[in-house]
C-alpha atoms as a PDB file:
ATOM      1  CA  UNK A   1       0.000   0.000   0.000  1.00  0.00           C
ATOM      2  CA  UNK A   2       1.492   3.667  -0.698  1.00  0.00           C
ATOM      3  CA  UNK A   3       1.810   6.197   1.393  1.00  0.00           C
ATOM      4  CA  UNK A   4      -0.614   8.016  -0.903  1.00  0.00           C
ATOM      5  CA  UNK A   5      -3.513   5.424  -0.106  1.00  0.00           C
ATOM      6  CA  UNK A   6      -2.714   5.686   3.447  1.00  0.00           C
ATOM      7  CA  UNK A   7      -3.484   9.600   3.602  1.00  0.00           C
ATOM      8  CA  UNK A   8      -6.676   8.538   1.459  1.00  0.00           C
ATOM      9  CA  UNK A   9      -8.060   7.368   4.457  1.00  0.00           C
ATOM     10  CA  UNK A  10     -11.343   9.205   6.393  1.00  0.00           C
ATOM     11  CA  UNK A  11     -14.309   8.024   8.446  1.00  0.00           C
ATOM     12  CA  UNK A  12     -17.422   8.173   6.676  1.00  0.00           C
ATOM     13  CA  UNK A  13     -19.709  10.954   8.614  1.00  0.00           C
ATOM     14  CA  UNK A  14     -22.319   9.445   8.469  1.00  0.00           C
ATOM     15  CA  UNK A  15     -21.428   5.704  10.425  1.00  0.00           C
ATOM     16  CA  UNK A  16     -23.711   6.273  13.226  1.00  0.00           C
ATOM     17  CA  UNK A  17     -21.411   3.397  14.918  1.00  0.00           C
ATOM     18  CA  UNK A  18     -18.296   5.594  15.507  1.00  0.00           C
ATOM     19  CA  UNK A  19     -18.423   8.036  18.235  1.00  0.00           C
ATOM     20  CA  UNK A  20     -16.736  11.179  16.560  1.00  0.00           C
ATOM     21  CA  UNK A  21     -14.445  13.873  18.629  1.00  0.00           C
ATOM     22  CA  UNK A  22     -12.740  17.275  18.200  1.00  0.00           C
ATOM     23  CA  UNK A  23     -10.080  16.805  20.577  1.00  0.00           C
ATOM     24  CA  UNK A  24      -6.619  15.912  20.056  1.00  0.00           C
ATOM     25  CA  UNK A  25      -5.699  12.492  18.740  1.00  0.00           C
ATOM     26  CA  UNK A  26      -3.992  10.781  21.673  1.00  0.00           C
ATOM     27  CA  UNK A  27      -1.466   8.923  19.206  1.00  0.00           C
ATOM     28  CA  UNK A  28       0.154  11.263  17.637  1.00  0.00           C
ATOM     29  CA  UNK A  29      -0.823  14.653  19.359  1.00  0.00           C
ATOM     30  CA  UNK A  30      -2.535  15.954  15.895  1.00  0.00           C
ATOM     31  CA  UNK A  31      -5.681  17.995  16.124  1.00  0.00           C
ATOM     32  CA  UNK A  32      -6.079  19.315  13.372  1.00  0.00           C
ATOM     33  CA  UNK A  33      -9.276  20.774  12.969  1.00  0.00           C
ATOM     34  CA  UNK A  34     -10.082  19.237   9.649  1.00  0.00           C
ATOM     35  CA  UNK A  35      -9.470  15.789  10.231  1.00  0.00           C
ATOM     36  CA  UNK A  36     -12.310  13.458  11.647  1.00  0.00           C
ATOM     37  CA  UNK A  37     -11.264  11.507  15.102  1.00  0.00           C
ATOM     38  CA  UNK A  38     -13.347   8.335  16.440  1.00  0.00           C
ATOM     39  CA  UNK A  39     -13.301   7.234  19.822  1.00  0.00           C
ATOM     40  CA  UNK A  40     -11.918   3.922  20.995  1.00  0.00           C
ATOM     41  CA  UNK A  41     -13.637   1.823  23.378  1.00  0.00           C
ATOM     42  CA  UNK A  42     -10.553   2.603  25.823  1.00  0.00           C
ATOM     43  CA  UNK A  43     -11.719   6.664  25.555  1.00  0.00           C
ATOM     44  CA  UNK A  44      -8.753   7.613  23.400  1.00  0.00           C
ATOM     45  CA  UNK A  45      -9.359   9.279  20.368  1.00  0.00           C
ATOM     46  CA  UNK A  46      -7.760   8.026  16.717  1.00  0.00           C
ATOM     47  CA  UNK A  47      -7.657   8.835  13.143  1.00  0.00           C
ATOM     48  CA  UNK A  48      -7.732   5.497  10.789  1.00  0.00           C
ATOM     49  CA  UNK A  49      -4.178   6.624   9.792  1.00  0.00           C
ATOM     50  CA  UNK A  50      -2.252   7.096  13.237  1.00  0.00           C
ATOM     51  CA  UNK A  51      -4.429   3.749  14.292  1.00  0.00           C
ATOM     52  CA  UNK A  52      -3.402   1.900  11.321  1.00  0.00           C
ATOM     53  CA  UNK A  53       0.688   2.844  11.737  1.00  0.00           C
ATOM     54  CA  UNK A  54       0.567   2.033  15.774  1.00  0.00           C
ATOM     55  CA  UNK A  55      -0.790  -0.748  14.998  1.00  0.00           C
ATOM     56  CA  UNK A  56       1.561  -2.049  12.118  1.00  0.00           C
ATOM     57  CA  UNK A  57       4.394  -0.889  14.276  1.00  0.00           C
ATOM     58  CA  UNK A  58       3.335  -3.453  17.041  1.00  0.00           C
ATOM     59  CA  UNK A  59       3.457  -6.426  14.333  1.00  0.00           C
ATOM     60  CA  UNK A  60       6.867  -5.230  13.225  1.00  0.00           C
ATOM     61  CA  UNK A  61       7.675  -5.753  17.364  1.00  0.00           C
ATOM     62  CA  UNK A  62       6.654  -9.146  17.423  1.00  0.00           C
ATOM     63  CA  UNK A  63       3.560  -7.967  19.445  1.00  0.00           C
ATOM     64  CA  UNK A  64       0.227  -9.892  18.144  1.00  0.00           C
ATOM     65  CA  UNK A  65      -2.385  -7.693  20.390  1.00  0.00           C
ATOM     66  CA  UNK A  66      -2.772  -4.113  20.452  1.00  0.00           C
ATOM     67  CA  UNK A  67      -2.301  -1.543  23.296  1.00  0.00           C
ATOM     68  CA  UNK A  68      -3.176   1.828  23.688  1.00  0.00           C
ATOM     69  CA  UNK A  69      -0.333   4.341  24.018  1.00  0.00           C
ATOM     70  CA  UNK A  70      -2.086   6.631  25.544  1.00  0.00           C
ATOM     71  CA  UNK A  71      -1.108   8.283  28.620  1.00  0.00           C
ATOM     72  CA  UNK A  72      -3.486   8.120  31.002  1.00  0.00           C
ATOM     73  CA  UNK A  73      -5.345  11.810  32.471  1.00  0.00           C
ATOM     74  CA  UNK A  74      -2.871  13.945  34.221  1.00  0.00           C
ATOM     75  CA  UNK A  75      -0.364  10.914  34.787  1.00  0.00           C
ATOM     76  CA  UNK A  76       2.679   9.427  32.908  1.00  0.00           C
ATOM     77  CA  UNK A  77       1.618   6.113  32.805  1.00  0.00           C
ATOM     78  CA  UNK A  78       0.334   4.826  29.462  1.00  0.00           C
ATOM     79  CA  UNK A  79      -3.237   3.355  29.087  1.00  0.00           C
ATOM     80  CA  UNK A  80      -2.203  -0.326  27.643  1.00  0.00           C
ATOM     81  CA  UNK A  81      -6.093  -1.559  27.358  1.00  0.00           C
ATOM     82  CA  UNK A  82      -5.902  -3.978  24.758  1.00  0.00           C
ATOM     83  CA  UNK A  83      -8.100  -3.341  21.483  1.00  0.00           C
ATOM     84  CA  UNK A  84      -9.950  -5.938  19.969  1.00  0.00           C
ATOM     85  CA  UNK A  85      -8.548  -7.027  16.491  1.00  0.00           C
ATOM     86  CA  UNK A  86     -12.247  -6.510  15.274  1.00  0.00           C
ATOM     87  CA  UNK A  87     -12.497  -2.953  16.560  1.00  0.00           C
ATOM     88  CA  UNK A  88      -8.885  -1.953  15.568  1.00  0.00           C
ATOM     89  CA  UNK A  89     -10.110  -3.558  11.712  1.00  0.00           C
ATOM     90  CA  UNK A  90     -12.665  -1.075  11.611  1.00  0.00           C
ATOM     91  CA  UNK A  91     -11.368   2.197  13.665  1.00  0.00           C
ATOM     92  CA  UNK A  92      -8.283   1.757  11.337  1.00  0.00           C
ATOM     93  CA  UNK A  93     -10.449   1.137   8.122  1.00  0.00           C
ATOM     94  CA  UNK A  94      -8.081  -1.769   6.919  1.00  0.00           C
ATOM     95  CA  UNK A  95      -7.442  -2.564   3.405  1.00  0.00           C
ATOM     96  CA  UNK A  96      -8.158  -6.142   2.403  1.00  0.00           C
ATOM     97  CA  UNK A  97      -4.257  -6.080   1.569  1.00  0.00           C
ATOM     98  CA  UNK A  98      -3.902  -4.238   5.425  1.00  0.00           C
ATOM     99  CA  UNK A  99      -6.072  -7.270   6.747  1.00  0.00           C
ATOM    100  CA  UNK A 100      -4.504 -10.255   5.094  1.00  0.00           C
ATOM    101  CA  UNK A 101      -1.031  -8.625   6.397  1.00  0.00           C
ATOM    102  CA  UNK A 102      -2.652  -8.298   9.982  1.00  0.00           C
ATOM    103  CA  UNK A 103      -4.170 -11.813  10.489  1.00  0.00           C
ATOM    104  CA  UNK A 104      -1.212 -13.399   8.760  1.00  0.00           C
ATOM    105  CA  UNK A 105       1.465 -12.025  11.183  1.00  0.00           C
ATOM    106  CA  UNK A 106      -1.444 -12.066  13.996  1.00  0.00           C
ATOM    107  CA  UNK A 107      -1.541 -16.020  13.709  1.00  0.00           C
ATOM    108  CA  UNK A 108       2.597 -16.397  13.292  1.00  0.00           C
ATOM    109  CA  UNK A 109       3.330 -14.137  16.041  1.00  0.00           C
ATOM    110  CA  UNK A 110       0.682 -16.267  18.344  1.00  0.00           C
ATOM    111  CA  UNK A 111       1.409 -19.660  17.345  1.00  0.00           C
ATOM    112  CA  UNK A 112       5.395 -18.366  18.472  1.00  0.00           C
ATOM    113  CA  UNK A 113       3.787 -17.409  21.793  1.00  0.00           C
ATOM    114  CA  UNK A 114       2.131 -20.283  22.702  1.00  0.00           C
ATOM    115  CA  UNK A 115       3.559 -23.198  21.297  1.00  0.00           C
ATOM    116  CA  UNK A 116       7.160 -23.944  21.723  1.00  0.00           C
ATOM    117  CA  UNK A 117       8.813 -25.912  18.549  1.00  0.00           C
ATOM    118  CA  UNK A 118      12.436 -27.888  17.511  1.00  0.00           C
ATOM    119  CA  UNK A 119      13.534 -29.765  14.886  1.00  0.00           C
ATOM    120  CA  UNK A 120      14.395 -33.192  15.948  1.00  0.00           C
ATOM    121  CA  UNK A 121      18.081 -33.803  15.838  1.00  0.00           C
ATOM    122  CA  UNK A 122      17.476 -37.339  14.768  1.00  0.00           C
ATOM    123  CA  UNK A 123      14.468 -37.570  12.402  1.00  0.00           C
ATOM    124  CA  UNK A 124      14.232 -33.959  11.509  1.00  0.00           C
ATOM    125  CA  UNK A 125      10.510 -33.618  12.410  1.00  0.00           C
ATOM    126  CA  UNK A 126       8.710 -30.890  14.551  1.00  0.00           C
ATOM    127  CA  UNK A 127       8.713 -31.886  18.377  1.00  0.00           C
ATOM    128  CA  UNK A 128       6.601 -29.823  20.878  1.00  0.00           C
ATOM    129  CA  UNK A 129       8.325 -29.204  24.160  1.00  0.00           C
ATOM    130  CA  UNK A 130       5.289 -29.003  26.867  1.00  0.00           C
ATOM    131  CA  UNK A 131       7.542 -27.965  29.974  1.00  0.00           C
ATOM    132  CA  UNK A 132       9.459 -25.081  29.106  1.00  0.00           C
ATOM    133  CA  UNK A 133      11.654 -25.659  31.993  1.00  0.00           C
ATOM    134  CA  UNK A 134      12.733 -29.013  31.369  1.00  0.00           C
ATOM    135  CA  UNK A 135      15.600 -29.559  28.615  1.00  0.00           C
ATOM    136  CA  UNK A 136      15.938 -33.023  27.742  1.00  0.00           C
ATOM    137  CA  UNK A 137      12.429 -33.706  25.267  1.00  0.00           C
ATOM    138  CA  UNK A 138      11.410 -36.523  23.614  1.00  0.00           C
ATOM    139  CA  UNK A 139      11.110 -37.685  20.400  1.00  0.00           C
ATOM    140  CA  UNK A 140       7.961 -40.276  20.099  1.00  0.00           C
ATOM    141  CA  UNK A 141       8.912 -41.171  16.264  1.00  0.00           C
ATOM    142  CA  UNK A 142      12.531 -41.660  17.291  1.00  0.00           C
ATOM    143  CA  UNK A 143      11.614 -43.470  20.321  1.00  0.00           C
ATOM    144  CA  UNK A 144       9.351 -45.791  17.956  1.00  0.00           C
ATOM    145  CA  UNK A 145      11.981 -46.396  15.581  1.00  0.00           C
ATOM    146  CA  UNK A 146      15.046 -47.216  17.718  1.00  0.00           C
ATOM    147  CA  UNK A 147      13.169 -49.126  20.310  1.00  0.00           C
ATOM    148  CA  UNK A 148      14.089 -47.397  23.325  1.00  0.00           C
ATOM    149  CA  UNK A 149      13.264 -43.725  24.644  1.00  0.00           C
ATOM    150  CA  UNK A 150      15.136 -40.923  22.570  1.00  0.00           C
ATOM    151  CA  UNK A 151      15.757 -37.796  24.277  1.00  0.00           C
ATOM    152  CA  UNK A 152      17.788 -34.995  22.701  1.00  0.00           C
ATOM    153  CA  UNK A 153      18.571 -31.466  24.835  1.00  0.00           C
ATOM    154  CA  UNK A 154      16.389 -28.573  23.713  1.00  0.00           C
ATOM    155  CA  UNK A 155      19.687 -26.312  24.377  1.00  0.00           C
ATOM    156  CA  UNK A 156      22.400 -28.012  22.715  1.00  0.00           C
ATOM    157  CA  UNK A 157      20.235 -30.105  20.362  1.00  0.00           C
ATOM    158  CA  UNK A 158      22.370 -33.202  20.967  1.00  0.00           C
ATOM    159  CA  UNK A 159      20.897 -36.570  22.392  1.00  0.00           C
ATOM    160  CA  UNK A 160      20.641 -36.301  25.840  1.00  0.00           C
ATOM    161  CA  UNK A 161      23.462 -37.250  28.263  1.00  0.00           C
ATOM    162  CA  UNK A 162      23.038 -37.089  32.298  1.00  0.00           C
ATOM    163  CA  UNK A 163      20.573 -37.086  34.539  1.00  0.00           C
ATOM    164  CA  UNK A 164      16.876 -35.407  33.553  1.00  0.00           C
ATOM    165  CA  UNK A 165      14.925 -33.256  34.188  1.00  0.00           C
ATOM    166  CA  UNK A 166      17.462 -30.295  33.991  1.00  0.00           C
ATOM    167  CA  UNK A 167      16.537 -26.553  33.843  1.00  0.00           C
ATOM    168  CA  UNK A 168      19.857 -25.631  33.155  1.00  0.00           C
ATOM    169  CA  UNK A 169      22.035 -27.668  30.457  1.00  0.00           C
ATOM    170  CA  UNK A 170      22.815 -31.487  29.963  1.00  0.00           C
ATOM    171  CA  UNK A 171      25.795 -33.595  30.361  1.00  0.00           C
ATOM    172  CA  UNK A 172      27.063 -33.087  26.932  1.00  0.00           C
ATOM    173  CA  UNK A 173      30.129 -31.016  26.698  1.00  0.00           C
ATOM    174  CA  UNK A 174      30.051 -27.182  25.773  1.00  0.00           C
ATOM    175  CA  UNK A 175      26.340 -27.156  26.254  1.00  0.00           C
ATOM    176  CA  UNK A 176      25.699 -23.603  27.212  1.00  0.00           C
ATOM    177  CA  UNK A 177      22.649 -21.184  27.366  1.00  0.00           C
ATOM    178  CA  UNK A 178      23.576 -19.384  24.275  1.00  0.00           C
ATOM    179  CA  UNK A 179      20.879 -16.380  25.821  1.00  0.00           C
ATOM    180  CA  UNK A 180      23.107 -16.002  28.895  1.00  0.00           C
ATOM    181  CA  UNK A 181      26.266 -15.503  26.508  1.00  0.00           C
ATOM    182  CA  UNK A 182      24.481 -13.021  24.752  1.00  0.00           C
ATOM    183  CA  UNK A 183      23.433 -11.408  28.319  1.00  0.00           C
ATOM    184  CA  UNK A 184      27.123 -11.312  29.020  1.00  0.00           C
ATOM    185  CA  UNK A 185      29.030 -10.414  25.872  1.00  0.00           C
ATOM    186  CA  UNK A 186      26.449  -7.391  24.537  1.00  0.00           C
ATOM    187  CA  UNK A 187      27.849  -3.984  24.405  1.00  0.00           C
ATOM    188  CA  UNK A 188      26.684  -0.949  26.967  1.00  0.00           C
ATOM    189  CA  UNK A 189      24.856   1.920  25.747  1.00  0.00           C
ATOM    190  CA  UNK A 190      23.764   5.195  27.158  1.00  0.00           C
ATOM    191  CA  UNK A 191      20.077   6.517  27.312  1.00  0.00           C
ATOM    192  CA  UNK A 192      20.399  10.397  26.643  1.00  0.00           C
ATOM    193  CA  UNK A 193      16.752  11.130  27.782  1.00  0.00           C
ATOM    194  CA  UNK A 194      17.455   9.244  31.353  1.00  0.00           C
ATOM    195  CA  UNK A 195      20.254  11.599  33.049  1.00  0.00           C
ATOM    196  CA  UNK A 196      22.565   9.311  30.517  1.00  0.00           C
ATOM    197  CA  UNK A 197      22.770   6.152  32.035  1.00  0.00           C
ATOM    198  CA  UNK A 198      24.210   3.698  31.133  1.00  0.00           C
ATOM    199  CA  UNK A 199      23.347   0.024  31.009  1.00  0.00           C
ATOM    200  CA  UNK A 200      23.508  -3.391  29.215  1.00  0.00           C
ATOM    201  CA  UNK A 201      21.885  -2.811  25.883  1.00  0.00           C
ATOM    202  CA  UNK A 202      20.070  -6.749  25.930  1.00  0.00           C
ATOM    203  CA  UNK A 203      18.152  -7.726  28.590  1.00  0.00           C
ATOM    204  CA  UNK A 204      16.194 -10.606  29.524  1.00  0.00           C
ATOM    205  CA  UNK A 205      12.374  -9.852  30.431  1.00  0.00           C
ATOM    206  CA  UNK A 206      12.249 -10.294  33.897  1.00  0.00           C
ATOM    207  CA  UNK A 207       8.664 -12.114  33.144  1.00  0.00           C
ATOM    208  CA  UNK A 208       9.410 -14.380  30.455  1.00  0.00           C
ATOM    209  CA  UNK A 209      12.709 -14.339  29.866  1.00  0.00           C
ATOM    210  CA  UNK A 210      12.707 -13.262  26.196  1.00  0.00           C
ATOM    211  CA  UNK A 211      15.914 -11.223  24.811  1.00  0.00           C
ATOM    212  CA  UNK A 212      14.531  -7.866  24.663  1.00  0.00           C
ATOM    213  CA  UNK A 213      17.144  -4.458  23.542  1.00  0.00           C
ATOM    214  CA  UNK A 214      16.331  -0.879  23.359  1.00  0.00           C
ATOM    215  CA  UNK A 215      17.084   1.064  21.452  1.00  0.00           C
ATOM    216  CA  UNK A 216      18.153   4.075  23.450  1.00  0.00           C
ATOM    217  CA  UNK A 217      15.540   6.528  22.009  1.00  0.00           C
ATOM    218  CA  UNK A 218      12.912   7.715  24.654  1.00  0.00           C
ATOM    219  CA  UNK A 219      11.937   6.424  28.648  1.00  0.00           C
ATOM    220  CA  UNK A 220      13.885   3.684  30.354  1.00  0.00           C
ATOM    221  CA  UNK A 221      10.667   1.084  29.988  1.00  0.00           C
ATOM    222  CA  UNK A 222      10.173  -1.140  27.561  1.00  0.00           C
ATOM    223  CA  UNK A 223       6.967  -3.832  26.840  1.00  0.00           C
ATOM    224  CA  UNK A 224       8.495  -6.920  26.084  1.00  0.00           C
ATOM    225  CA  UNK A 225       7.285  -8.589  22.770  1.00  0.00           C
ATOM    226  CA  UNK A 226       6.342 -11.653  23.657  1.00  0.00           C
ATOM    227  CA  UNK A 227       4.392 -11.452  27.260  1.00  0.00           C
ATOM    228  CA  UNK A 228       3.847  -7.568  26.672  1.00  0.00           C
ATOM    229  CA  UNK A 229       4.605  -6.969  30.121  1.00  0.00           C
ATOM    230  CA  UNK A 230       6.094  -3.419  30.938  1.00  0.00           C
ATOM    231  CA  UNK A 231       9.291  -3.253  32.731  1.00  0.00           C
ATOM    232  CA  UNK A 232      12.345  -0.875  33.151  1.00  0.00           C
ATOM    233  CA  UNK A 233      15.583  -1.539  31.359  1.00  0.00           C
ATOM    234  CA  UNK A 234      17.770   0.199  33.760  1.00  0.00           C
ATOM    235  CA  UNK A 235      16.836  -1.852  37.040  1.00  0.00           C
ATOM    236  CA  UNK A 236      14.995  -4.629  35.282  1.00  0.00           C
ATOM    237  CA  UNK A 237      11.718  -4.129  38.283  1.00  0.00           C
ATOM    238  CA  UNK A 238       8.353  -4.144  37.169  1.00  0.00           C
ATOM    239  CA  UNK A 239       7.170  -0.505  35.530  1.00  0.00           C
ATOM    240  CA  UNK A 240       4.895  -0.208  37.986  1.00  0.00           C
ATOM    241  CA  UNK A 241       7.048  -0.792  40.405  1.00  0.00           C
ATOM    242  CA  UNK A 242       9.814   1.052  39.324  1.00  0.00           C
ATOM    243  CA  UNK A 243       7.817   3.851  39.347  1.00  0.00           C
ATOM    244  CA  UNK A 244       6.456   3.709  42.661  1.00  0.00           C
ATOM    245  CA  UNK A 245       9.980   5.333  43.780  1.00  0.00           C
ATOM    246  CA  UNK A 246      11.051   6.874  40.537  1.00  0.00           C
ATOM    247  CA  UNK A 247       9.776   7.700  36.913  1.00  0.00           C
ATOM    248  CA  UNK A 248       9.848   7.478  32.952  1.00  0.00           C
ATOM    249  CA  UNK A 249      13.323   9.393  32.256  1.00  0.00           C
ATOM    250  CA  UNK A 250      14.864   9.867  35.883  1.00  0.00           C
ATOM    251  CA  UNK A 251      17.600   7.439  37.422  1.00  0.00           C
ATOM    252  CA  UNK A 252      16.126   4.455  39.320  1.00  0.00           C
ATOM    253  CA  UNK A 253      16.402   4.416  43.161  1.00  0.00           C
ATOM    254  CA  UNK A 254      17.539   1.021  42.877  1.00  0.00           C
ATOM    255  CA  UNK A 255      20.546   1.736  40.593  1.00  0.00           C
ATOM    256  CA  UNK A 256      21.499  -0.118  37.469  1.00  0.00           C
ATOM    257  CA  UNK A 257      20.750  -4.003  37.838  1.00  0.00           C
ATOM    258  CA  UNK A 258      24.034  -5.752  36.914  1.00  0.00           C
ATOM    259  CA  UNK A 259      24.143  -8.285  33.841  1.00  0.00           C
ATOM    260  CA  UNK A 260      22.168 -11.106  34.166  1.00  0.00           C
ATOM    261  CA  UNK A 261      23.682 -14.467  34.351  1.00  0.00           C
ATOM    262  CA  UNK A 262      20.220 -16.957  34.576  1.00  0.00           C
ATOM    263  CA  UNK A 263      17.395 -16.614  32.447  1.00  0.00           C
ATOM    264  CA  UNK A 264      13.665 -15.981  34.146  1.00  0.00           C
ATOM    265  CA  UNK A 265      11.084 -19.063  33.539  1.00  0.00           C
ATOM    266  CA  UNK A 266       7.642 -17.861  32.176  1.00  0.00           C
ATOM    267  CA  UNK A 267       5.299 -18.850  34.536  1.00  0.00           C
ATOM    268  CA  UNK A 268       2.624 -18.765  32.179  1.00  0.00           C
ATOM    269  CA  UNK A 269      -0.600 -19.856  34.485  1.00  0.00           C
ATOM    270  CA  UNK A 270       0.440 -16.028  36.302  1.00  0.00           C
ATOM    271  CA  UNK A 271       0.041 -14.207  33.551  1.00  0.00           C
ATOM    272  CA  UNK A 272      -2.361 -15.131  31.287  1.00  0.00           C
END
């Protein structure tokens, strides 16, 4: 779609469904006079093009629901209700191209989430790993074929050698969390807009323990892309927390967390 079709976009007047308003949009800070704004059901007004770019821009972060941006009244914190896909569809007036593009990443993006995937180092087939804090998995075709239980480790993707269930590696040797490497090896950089501090520039979500970077443009927080919880990058708490004795571009009270050298298990059940 061109950039041309994008300004093309405008509410039709007359959809009795949209609740219309002359204030600001709360995306982008425009208000111009001329240009219609809807309502979304979190109370924050829109156009269909600053919708449709917020939107895209959470695909592009691996994020497969939407949040508003918004701050909330009179505060710095941000509004984060989530928008139905069906309401952001038609707020955003999506394109058939737009929608196809939406639902396709949508469904990648979730599947990603929820399922966890390897390639079998023995047969080459798709194996499903259930508990995401156990290493050693097993193969059922494998296991069929040879006779005897196959188990391979999820982090080196060798057959399995030790004792099981590990959290942490097997007995093979030079089988390393290649995310706690990355933890350790990563370069420092400095966020102008928070006093300068400086600070690991990969960290792993405190939540889920995804590999999350910033890229030292704006606040210190950060929603991670995969359990879209908020947290700061500095001291690695919480947002909400963090900001219970600090806030968005100030030093933390708690100081700069050091480099982290285990990686958080997603307790799912807590958080969904």
């Amino acid at each position: 779609m061109t950039e041309q079709q994008h300004e093309e976009k405008r509410y039709d007047p007359n959809d009795t469904t949209l609740k219309f308003v002359t204030r600001q949009d709360d995306i982008t800070g425009d208000d111009d006079p001329e240009t219609r704004r809807a309502e979304m059901s979190c109370g924050h007004a829109v156009t269909p093009q600053s919708l449709t770019g917020w939107c895209r821009s959470l695909l592009d972060q691996g994020q497969h629901k939407f949040l508003c941006p918004a701050l909330k009244d009179d505060t710095v914190q941000r509004c984060n209700a989530e928008w139905p896909y069906v309401e952001v569809r038609r707020l955003a007036v999506l394109t058939q191209e737009e929608q196809s593009h939406f639902e396709e990443t949508m469904a990648v993006l979730a599947a990603a989430e929820y399922c966890e995937h390897k390639t079998c180092p023995g047969c080459q087939t798709f194996v499903e790993r259930a508990d995401i804090t156990n290493l050693c998995a097993i193969c059922t075709i494998c296991t069929a074929e040879m006779g005897r239980t196959y188990q391979f480790c999820w982090q080196c993707m060798r057959e399995w050698k030790g004792p099981g269930p590990r959290s942490d590696r097997c007995d093979n040797p030079g089988c390393t969390n290649p995310d706690i490497e990355k933890l350790a090896k990563c370069r420092n950089i400095t966020l102008p807009e928070v006093n300068n501090v400086s600070c690991p520039s990969m960290r792993a979500c405190p939540t889920c323990g995804n590999l999350v970077e910033h890229d030292t443009t704006g606040c210190k927080n950060i929603i991670c892309n995969r359990c879209r919880v908020e947290f700061c990058f500095v001291c690695l708490k919480v947002t909400q927390t963090c900001l219970q004795t600090s806030s968005y571009f100030i030093d933390c009270s708690a100081g700069v967390a050091p480099r982290q050298t285990s990686i958080p298990i997603w307790n799912r059940s807590e958080n969904h």
